[in-house]
PDB file of N, CA and C in Angstrom:
ATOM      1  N   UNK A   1      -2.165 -14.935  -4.195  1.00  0.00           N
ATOM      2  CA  UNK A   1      -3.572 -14.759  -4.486  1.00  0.00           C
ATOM      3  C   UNK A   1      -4.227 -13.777  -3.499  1.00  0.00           C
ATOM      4  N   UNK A   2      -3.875 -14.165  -2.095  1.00  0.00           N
ATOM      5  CA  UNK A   2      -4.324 -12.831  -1.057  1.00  0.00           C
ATOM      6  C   UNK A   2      -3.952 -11.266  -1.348  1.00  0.00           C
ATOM      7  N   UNK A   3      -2.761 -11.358  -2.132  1.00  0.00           N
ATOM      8  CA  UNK A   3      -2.684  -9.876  -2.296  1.00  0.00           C
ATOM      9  C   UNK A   3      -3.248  -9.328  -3.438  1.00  0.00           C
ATOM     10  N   UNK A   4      -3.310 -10.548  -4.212  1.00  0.00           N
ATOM     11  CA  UNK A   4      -4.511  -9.976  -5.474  1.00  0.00           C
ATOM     12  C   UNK A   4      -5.491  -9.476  -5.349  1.00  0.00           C
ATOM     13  N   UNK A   5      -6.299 -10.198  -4.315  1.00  0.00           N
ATOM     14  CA  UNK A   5      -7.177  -9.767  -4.040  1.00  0.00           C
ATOM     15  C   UNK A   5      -7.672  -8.318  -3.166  1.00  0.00           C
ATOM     16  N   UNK A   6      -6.551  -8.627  -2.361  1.00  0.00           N
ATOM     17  CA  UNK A   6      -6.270  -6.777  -1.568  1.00  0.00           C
ATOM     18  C   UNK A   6      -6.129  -5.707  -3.084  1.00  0.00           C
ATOM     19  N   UNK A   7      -5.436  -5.703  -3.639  1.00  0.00           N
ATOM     20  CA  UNK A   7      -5.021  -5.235  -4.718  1.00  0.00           C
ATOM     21  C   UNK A   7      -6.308  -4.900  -5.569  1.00  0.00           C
ATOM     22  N   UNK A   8      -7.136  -5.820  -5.707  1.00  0.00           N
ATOM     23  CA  UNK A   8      -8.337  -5.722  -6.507  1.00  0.00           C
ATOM     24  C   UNK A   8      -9.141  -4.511  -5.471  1.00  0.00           C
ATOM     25  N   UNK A   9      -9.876  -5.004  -4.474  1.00  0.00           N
ATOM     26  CA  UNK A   9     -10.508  -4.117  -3.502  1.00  0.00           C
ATOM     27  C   UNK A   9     -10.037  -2.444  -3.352  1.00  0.00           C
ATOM     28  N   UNK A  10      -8.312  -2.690  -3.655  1.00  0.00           N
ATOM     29  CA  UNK A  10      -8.111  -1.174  -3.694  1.00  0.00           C
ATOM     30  C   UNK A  10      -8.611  -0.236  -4.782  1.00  0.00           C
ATOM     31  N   UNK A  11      -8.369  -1.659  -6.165  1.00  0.00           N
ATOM     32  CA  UNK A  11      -9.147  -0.968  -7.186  1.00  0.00           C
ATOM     33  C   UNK A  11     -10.498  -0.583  -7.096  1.00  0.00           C
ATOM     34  N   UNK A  12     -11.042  -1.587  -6.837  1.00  0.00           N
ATOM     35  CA  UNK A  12     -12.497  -1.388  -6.580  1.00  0.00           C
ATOM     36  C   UNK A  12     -13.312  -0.068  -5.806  1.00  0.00           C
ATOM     37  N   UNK A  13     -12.162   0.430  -4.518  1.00  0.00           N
ATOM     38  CA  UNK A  13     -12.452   1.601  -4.181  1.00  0.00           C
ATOM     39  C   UNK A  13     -11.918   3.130  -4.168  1.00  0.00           C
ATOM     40  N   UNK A  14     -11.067   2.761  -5.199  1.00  0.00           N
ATOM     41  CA  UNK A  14     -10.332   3.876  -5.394  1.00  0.00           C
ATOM     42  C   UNK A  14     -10.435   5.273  -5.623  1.00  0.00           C
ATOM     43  N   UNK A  15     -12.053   5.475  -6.236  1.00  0.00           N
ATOM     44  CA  UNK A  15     -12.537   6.856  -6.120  1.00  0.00           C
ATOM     45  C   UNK A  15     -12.132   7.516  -4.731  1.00  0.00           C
ATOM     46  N   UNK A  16     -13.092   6.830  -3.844  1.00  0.00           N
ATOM     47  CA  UNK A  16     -13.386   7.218  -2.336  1.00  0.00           C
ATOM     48  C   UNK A  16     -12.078   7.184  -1.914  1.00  0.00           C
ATOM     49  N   UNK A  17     -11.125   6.061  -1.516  1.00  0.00           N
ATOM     50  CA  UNK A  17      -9.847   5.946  -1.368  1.00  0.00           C
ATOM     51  C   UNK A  17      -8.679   7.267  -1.072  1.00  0.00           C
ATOM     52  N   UNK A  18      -9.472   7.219  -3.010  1.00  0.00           N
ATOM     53  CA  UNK A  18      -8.354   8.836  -3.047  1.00  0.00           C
ATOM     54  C   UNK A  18      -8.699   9.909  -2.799  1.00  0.00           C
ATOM     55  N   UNK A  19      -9.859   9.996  -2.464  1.00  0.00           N
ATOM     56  CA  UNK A  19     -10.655  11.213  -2.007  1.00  0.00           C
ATOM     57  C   UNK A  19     -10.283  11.238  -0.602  1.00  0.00           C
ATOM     58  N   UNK A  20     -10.259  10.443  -0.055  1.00  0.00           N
ATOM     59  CA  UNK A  20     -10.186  10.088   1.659  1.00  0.00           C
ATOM     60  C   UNK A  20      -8.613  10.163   2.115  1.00  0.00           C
ATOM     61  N   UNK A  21      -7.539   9.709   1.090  1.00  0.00           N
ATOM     62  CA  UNK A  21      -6.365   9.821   1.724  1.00  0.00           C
ATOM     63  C   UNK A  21      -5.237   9.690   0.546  1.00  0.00           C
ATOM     64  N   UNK A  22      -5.655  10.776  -0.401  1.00  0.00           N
ATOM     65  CA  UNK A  22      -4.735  11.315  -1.189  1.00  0.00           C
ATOM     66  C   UNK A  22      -3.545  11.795  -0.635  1.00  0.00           C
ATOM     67  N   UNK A  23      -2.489  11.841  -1.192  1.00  0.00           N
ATOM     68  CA  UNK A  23      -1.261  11.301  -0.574  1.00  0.00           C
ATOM     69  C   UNK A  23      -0.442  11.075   0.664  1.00  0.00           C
ATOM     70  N   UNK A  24      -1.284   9.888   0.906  1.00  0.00           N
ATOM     71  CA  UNK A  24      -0.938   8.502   1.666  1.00  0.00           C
ATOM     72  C   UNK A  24      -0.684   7.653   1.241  1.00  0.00           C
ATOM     73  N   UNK A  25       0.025   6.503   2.395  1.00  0.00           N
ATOM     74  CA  UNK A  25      -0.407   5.307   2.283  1.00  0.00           C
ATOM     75  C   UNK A  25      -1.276   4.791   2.895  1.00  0.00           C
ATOM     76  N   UNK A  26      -1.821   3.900   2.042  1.00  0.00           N
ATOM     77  CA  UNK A  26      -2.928   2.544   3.004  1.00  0.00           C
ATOM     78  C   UNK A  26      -2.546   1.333   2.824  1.00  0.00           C
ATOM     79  N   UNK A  27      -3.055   0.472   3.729  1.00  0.00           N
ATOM     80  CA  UNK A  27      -3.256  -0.445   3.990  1.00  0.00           C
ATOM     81  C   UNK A  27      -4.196  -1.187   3.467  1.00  0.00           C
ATOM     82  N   UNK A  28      -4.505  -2.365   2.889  1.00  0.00           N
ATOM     83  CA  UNK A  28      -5.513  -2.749   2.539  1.00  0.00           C
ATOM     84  C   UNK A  28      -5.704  -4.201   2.986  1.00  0.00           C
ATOM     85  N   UNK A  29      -6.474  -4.925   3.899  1.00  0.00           N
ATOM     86  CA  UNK A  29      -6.844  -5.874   4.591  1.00  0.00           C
ATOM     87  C   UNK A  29      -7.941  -6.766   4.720  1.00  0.00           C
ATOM     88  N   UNK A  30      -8.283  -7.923   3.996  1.00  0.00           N
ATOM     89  CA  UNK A  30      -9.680  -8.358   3.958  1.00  0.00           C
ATOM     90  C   UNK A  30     -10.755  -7.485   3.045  1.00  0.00           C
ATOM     91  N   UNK A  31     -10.386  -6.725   2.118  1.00  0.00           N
ATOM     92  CA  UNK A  31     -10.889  -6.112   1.530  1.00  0.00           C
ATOM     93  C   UNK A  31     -11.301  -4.118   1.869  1.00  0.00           C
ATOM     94  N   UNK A  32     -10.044  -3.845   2.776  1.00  0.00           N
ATOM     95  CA  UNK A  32     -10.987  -2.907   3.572  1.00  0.00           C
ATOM     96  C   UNK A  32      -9.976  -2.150   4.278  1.00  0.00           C
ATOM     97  N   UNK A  33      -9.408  -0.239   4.179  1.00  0.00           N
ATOM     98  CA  UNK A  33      -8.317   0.527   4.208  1.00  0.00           C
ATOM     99  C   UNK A  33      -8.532  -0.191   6.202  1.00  0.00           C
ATOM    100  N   UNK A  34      -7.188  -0.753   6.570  1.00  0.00           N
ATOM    101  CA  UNK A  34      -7.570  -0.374   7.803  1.00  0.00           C
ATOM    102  C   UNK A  34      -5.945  -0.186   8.615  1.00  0.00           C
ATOM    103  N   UNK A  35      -5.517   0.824   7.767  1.00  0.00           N
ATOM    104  CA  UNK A  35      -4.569   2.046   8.414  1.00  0.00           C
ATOM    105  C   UNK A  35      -4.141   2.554   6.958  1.00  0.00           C
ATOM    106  N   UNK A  36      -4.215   3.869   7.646  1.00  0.00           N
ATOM    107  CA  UNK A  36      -3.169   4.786   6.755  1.00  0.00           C
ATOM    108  C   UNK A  36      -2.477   5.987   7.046  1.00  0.00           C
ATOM    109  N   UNK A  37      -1.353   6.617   6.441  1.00  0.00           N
ATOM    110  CA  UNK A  37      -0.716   7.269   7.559  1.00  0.00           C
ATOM    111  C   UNK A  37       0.616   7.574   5.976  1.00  0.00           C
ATOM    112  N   UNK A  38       1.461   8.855   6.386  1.00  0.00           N
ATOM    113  CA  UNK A  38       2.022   8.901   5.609  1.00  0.00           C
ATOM    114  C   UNK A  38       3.913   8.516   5.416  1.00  0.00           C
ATOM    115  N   UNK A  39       3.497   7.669   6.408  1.00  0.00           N
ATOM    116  CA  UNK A  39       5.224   6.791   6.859  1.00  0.00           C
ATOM    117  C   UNK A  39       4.994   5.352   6.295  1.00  0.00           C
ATOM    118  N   UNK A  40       5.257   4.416   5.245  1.00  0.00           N
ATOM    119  CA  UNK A  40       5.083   3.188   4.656  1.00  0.00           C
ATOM    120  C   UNK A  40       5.545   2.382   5.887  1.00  0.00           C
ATOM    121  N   UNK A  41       6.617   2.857   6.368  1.00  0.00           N
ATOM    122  CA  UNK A  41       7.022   1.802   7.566  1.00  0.00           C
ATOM    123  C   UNK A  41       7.343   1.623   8.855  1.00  0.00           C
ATOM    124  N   UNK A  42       6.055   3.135   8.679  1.00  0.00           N
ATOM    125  CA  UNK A  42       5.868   2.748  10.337  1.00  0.00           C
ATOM    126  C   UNK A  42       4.218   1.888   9.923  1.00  0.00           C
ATOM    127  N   UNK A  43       3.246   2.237   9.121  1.00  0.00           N
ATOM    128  CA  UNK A  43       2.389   1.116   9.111  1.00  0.00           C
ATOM    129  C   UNK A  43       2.319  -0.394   8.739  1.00  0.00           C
ATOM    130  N   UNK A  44       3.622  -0.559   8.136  1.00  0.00           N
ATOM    131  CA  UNK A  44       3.454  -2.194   8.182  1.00  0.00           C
ATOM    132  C   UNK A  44       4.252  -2.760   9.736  1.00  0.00           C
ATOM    133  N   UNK A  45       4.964  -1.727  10.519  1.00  0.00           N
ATOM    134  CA  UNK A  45       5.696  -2.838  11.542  1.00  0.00           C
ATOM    135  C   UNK A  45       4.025  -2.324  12.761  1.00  0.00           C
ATOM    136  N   UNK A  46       3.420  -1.240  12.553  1.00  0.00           N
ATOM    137  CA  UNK A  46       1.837  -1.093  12.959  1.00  0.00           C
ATOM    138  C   UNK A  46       1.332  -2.517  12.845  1.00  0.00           C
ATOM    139  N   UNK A  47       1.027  -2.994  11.290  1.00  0.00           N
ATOM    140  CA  UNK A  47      -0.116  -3.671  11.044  1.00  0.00           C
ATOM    141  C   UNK A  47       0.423  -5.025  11.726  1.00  0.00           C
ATOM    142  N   UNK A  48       1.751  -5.871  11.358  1.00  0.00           N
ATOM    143  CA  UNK A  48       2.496  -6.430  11.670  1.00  0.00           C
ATOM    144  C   UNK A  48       2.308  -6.909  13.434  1.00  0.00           C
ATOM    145  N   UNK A  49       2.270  -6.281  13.911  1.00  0.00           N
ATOM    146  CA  UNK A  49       2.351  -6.247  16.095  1.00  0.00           C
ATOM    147  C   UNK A  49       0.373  -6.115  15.658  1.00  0.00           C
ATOM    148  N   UNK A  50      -0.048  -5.551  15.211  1.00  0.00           N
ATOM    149  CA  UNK A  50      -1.394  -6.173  15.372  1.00  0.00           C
ATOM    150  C   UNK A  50      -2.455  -7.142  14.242  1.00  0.00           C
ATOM    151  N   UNK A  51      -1.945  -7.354  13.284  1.00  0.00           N
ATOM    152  CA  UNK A  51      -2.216  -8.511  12.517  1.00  0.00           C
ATOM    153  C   UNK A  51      -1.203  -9.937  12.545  1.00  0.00           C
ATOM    154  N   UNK A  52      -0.326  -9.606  13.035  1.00  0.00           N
ATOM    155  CA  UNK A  52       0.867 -10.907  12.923  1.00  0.00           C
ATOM    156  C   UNK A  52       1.260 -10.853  11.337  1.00  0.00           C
ATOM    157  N   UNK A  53       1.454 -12.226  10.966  1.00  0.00           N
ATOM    158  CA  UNK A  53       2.508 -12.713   9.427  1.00  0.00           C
ATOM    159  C   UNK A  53       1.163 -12.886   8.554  1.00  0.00           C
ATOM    160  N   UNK A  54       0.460 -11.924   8.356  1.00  0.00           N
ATOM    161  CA  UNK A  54      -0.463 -12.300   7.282  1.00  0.00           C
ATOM    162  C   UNK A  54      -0.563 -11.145   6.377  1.00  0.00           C
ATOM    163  N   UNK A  55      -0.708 -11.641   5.227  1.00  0.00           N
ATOM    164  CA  UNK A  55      -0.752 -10.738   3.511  1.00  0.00           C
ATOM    165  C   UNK A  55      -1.822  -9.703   4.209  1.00  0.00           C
ATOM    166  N   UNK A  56      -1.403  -8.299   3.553  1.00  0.00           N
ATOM    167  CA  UNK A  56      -1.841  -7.063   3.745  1.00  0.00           C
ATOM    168  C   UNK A  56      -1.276  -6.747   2.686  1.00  0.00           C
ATOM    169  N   UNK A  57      -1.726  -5.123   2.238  1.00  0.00           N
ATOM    170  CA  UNK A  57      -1.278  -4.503   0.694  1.00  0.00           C
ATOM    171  C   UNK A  57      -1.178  -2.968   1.038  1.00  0.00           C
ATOM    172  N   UNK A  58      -0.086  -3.132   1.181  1.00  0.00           N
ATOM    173  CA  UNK A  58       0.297  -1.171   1.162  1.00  0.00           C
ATOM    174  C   UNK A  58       0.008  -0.307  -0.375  1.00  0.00           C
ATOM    175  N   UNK A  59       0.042   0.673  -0.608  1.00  0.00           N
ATOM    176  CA  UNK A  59      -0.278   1.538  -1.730  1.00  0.00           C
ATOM    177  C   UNK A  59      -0.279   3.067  -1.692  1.00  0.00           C
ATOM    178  N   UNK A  60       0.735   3.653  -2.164  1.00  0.00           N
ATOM    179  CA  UNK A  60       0.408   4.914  -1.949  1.00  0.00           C
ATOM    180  C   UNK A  60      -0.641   5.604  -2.597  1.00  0.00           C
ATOM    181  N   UNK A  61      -1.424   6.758  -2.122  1.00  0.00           N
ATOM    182  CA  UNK A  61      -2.814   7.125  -2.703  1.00  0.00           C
ATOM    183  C   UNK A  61      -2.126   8.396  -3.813  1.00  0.00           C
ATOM    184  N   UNK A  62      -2.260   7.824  -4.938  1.00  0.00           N
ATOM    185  CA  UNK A  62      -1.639   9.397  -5.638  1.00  0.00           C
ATOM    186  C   UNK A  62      -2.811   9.276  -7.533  1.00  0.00           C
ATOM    187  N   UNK A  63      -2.811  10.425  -7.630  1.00  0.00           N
ATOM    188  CA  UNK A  63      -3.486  10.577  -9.089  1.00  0.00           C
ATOM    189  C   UNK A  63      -2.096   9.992  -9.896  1.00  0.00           C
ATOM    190  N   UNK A  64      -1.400  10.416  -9.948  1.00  0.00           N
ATOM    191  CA  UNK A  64      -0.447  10.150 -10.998  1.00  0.00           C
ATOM    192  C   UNK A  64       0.804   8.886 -10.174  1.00  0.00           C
ATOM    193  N   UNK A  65       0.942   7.674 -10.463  1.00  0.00           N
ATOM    194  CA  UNK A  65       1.533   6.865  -9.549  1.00  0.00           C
ATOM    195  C   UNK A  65       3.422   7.681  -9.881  1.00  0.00           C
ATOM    196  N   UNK A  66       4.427   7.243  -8.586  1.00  0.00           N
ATOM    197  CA  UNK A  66       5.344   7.468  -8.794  1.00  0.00           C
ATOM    198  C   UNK A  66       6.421   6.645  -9.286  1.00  0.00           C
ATOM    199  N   UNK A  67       7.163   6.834 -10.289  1.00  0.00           N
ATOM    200  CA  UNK A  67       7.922   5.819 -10.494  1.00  0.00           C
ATOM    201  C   UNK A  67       9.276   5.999 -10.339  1.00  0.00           C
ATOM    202  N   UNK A  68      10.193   4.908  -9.913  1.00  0.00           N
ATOM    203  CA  UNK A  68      11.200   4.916  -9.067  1.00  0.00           C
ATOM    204  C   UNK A  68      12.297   4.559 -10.273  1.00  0.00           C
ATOM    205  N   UNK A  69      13.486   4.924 -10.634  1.00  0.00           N
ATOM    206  CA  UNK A  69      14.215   4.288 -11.755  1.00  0.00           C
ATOM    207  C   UNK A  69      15.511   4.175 -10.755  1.00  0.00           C
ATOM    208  N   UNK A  70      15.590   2.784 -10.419  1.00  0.00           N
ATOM    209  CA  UNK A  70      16.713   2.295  -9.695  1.00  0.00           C
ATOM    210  C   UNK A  70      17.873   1.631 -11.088  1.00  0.00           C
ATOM    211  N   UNK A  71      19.025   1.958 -10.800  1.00  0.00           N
ATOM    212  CA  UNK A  71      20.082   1.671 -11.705  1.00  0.00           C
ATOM    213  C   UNK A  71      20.295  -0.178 -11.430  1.00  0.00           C
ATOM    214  N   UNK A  72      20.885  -0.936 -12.314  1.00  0.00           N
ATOM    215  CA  UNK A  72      21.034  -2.161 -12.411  1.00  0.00           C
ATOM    216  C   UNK A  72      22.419  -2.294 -11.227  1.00  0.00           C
ATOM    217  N   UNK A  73      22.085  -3.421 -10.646  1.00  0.00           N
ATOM    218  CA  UNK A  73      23.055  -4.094 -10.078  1.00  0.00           C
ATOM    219  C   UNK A  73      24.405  -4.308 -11.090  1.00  0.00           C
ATOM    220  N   UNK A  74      24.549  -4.826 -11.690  1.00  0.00           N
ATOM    221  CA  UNK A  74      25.040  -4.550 -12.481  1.00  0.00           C
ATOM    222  C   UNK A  74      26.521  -2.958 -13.042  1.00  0.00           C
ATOM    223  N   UNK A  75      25.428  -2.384 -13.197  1.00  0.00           N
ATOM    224  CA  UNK A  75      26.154  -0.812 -13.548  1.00  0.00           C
ATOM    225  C   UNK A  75      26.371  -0.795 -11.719  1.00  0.00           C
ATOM    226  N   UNK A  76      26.199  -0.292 -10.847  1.00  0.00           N
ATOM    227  CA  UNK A  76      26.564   0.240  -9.745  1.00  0.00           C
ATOM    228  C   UNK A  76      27.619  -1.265  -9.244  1.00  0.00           C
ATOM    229  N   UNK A  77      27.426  -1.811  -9.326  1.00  0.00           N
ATOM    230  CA  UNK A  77      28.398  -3.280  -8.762  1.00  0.00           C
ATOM    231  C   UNK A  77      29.802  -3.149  -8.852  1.00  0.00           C
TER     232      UNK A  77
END
């Protein structure tokens, strides 16, 4: 439910968002970008050492989202 709600807020600001940090990632926390940067993992082991074990929502900022086509376990197995 916490990340729904991160999730929602990103929607909610997504004009500005993407205006502000088109292709990035952010962070989204309590309702509110608070890091972004264009390494996914260096900002969660960031948010992580200064938020501890609590729900946060990464997202990359893009007009057109990217989609990833990973092959089945399965076929590569």
């Amino acid at each position: 439910e916490a990340l729904l709600r991160e999730r929602q807020a990103l929607c909610d600001q997504w004009v500005q968002i993407l205006r502000d940090y088109e292709g990035q990632f952010v962070v989204m926390y309590m309702g509110r970008v608070v890091a972004h940067g264009t390494d996914d993992g260096e900002l969660v082991c960031e948010l992580l050492r200064k938020l501890g074990d609590v729900p946060f929502y990464v997202a990359k900022v893009e007009r057109r989202p990217t989609v990833l086509e990973l092959p089945s376990p399965e076929v590569t197995g």
